[in-house]
Protein backbone atom coordinates (compact mmCIF):
# COMPACT_ATOMS: atom_id res chain seq x y z
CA UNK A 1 -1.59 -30.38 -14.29
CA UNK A 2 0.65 -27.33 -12.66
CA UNK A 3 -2.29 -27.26 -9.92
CA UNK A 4 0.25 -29.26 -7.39
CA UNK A 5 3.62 -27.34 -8.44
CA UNK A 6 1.96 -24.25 -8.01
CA UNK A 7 0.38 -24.27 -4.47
CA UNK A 8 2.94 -26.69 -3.21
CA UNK A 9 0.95 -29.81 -2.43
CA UNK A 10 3.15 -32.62 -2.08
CA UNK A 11 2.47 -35.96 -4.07
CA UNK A 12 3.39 -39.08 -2.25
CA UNK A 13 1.69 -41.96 -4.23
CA UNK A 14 0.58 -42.21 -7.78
CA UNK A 15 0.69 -39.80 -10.17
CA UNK A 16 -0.15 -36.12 -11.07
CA UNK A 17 -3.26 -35.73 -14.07
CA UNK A 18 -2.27 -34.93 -17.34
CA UNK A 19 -3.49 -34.36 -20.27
CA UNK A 20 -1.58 -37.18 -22.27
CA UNK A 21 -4.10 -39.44 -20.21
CA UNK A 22 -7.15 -38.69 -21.98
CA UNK A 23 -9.15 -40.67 -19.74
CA UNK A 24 -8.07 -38.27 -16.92
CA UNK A 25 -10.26 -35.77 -17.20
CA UNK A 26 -13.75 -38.54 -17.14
CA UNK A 27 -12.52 -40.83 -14.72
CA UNK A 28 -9.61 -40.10 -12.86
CA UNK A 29 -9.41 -38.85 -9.49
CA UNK A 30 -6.34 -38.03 -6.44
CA UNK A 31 -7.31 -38.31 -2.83
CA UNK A 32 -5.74 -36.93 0.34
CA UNK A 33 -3.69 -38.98 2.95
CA UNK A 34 -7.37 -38.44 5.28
CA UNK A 35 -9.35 -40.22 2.22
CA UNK A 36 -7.24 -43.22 2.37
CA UNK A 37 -7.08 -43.32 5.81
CA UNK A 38 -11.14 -43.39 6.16
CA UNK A 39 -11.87 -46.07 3.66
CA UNK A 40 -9.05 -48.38 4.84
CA UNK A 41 -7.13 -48.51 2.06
CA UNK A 42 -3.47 -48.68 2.65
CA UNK A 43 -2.36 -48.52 -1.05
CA UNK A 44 -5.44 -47.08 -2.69
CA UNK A 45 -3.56 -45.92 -6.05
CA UNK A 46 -5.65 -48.30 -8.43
CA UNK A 47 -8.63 -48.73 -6.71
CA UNK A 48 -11.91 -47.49 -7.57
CA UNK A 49 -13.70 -44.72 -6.03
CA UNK A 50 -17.94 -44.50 -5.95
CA UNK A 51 -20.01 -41.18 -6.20
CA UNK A 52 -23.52 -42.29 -7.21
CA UNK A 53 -23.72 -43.32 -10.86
CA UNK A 54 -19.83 -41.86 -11.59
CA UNK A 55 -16.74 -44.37 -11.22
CA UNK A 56 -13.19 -43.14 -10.70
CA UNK A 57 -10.17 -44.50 -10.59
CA UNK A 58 -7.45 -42.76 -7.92
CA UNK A 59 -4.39 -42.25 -9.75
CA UNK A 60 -2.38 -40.31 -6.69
CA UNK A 61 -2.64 -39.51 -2.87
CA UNK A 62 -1.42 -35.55 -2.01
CA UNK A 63 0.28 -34.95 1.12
CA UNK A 64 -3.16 -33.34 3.75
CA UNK A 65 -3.41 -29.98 3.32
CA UNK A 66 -5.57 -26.84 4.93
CA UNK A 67 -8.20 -26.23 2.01
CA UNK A 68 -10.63 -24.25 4.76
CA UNK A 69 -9.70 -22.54 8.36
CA UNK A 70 -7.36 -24.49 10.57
CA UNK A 71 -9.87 -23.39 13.32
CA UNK A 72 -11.66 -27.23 11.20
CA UNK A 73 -10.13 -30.16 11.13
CA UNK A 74 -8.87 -31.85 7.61
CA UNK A 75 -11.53 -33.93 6.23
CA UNK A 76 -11.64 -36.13 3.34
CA UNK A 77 -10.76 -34.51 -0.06
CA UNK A 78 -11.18 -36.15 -3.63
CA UNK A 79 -9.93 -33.80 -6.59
CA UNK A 80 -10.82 -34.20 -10.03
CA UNK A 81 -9.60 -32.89 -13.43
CA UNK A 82 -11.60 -31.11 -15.68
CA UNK A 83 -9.04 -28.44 -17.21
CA UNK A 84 -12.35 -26.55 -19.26
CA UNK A 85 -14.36 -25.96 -16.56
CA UNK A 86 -11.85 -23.31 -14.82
CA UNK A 87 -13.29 -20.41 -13.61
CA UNK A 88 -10.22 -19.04 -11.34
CA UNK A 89 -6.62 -19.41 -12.41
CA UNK A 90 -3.87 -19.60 -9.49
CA UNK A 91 -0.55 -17.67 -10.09
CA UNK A 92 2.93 -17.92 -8.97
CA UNK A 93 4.29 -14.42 -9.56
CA UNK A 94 7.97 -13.70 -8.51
CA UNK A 95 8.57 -11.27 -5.69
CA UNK A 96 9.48 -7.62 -6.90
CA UNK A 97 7.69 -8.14 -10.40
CA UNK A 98 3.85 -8.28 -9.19
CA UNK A 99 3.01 -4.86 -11.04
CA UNK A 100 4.31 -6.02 -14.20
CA UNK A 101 2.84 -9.60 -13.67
CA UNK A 102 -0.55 -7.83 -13.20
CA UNK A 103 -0.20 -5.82 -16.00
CA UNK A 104 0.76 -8.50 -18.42
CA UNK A 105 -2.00 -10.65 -17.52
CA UNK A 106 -4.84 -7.66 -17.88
CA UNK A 107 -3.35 -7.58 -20.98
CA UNK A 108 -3.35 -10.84 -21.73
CA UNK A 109 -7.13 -11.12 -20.56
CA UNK A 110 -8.48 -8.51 -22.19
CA UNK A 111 -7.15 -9.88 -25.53
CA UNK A 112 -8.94 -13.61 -25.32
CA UNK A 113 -11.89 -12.21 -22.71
CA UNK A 114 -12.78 -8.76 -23.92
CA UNK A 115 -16.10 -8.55 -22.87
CA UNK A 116 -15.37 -9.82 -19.11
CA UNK A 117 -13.82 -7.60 -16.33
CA UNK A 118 -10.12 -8.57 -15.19
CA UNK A 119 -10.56 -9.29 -11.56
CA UNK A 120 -7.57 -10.75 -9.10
CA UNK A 121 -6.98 -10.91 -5.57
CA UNK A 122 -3.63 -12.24 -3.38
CA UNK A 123 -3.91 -15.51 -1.41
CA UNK A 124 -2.40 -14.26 1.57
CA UNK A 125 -4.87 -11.64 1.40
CA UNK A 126 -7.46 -13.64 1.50
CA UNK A 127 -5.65 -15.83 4.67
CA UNK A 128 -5.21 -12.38 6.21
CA UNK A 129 -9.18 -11.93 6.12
CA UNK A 130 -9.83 -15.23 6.71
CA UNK A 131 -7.82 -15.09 10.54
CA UNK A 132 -8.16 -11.30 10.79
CA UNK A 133 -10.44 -11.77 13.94
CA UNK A 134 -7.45 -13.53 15.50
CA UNK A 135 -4.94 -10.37 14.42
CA UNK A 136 -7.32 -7.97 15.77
CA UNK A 137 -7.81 -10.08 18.94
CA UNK A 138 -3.79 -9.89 19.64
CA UNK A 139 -3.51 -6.70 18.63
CA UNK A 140 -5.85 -5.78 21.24
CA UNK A 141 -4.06 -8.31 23.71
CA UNK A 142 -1.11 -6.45 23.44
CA UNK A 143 -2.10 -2.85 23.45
CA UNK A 144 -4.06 -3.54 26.97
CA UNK A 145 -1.00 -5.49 27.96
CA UNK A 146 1.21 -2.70 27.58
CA UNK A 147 -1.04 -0.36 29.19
CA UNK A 148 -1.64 -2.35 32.47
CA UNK A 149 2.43 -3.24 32.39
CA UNK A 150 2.60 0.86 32.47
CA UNK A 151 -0.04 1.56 35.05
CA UNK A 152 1.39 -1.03 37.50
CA UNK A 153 4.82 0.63 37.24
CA UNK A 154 3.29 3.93 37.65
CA UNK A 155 1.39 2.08 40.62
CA UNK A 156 4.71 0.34 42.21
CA UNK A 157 6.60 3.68 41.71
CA UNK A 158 3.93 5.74 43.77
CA UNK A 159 4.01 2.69 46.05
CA UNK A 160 7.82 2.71 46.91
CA UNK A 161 7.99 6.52 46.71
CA UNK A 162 5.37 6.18 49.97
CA UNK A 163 6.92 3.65 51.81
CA UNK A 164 10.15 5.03 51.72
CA UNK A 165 8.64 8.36 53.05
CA UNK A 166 7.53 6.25 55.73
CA UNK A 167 10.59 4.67 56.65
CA UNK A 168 13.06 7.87 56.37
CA UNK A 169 13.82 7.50 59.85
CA UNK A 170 14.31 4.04 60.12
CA UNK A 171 16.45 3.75 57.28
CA UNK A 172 18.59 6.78 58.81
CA UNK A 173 18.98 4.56 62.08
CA UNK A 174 19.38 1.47 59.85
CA UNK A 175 22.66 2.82 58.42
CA UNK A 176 23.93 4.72 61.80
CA UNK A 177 23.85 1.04 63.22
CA UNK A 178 26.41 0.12 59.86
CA UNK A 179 23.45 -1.58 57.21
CA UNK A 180 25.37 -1.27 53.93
CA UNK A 181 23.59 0.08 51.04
CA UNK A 182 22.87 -3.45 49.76
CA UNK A 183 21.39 -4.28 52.48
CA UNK A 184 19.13 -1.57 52.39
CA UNK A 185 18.29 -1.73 48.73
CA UNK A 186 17.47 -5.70 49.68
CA UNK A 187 15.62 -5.00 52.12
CA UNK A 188 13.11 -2.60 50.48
CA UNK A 189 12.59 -4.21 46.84
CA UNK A 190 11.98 -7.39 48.82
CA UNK A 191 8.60 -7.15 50.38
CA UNK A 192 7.77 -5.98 46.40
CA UNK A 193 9.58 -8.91 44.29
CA UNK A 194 7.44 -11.01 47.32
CA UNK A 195 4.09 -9.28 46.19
CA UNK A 196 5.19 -9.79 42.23
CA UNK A 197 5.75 -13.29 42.99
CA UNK A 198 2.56 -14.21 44.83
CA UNK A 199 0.55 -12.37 42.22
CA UNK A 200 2.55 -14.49 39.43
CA UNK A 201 0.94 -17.69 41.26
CA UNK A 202 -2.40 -16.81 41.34
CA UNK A 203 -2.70 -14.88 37.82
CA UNK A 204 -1.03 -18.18 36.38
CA UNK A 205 -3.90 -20.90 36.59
CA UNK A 206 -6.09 -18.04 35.44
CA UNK A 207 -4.19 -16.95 32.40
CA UNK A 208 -3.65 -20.89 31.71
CA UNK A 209 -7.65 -21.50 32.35
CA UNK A 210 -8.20 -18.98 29.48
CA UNK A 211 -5.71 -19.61 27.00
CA UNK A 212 -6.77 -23.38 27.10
CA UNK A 213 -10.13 -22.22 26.52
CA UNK A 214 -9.72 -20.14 23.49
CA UNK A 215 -7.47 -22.27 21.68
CA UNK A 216 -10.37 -25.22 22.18
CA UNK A 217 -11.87 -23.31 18.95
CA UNK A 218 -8.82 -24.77 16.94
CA UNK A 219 -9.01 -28.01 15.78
CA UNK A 220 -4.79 -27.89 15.13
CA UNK A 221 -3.34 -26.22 18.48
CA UNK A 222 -0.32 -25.42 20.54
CA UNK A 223 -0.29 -26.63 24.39
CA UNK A 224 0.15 -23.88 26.78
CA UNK A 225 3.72 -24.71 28.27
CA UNK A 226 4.60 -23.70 31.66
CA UNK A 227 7.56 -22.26 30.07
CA UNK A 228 5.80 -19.27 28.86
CA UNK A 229 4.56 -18.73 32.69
CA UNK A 230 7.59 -19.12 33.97
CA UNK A 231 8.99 -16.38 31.41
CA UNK A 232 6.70 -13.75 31.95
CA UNK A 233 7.04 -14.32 35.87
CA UNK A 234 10.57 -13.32 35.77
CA UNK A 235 9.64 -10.48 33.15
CA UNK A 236 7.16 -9.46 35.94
CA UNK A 237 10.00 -9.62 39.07
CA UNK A 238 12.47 -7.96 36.63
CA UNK A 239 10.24 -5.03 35.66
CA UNK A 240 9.29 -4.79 39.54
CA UNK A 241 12.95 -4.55 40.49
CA UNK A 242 13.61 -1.77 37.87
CA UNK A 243 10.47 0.42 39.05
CA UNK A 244 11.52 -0.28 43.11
CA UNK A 245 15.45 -0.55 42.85
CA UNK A 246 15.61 3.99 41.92
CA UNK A 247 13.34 4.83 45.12
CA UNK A 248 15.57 1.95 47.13
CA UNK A 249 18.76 3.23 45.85
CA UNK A 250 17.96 6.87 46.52
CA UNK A 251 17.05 6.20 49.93
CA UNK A 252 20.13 4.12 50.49
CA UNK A 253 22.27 6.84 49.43
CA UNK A 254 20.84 9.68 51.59
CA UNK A 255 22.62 11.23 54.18
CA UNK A 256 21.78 9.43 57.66
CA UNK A 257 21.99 12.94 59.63
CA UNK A 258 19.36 14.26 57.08
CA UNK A 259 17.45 10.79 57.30
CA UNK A 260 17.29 11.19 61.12
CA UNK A 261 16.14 15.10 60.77
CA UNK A 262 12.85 14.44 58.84
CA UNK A 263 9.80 14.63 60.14
């Protein structure tokens, strides 16, 4: 009867089993919202449901619920009540008593079940095993993601360093002529935040392509936004104007005279 209460499945027709209803445990049975929905029954508290030779009689309709991976779709469910044929027991234990929950029940076990072992296992445990494929596959998403985010700075650093080099002199002549630092730092970090931003454009239908693709192996799934492209485009310019904006800053500030000396 606590089956419900316990795991938090809503009732929102009928009634729950119990035990005061002898007839319960024979011939009574409590659908899901998906049941009701494939037979065609709008109110089907009442009506009679057929497996072979048994007939039961659906007391309640529960709220859908996952009962396997959410990578499936929710299917029709029919539970039944048969309170002596239990082989697992489900347990609410309070957070910050679980050892002494544990302990009691060993206890408890070994008193009425002496001969049988005392096994248990958490629930989100078993969810964690159950999606730990997914865990280890963004796990893995973000390590590489970090590491290419830190070899393209690396690479845009190098890449800046260079091209300032190359334009020691011009810069130099750039700032005898009057060209304010701004306009120097502008004018350096531009041609880069241009690069970032092309690069942005054509990673996007890619990255889209593939995300749309994996999550096609869950049956209950988010739509890629364009939000989320949009975000980590400006995370990209940003990050590009931190790397570029030292080496253009540096080479703003220099001395012109020693600018127009290098060779």
């Amino acid at each position: 009867e606590n089956y419900f209460e316990t795991m938090g499945i809503t009732l929102v027709e009928g009634r729950n089993f119990s035990s005061a209803h002898l007839t319960d445990v024979q011939n009574a049975v409590i659908i899901n919202e998906t049941s009701a929905r494939s037979i065609g029954w709008d109110d089907p508290v009442g009506k009679t449901l057929s497996t072979g030779s048994n007939q039961f009689e659906i007391i309640g309709v529960v709220k859908d619920f996952h009962f396997s991976s959410i990578r499936q779709k929710i299917e029709s469910l029919a539970i039944i009540f048969n309170p002596r044929n239990n082989f697992t027991l489900m347990i609410k234990v309070k957070a910050g008593e679980i050892s002494e929950a544990i302990d009691f029940m060993e206890k408890t076990w070994t008193e009425v079940y002496p001969v049988d072992p005392f096994e248990y296992s958490f629930l989100d445990e078993q969810f964690d095993t159950m999606y730990k494929n997914e865990s280890n596959f963004g796990l893995i998403v973000r390590t590489f993601t970090f590491l290419a985010i830190m070899i393209a700075c690396l690479g845009l650093f190098g890449l800046a360093s260079h091209l300032v080099e190359q334009r020691t002199k011009v810069i130099g002549i750039q700032k005898t002529l009057g060209a304010s630092i701004a306009y120097i730092i502008v004018k350096i970090t531009r041609e880069f935040l241009l690069l970032a931003a092309v690069s942005n454009i054509i990673a996007w239908p890619i990255a889209y392509y593939i995300m749309k693709d994996w999550l096609q192996d869950f049956m209950y799934r988010i739509d890629p936004g364009w939000g989320i492209f949009i975000l980590s485009g400006f995370t990209v310019l940003v990050i590009t104007l931190a790397t570029v904006f030292q080496q253009a800053f540096k080479a703003a500030k220099a001395n012109p005279v020693d600018s127009l000396r290098y060779e």
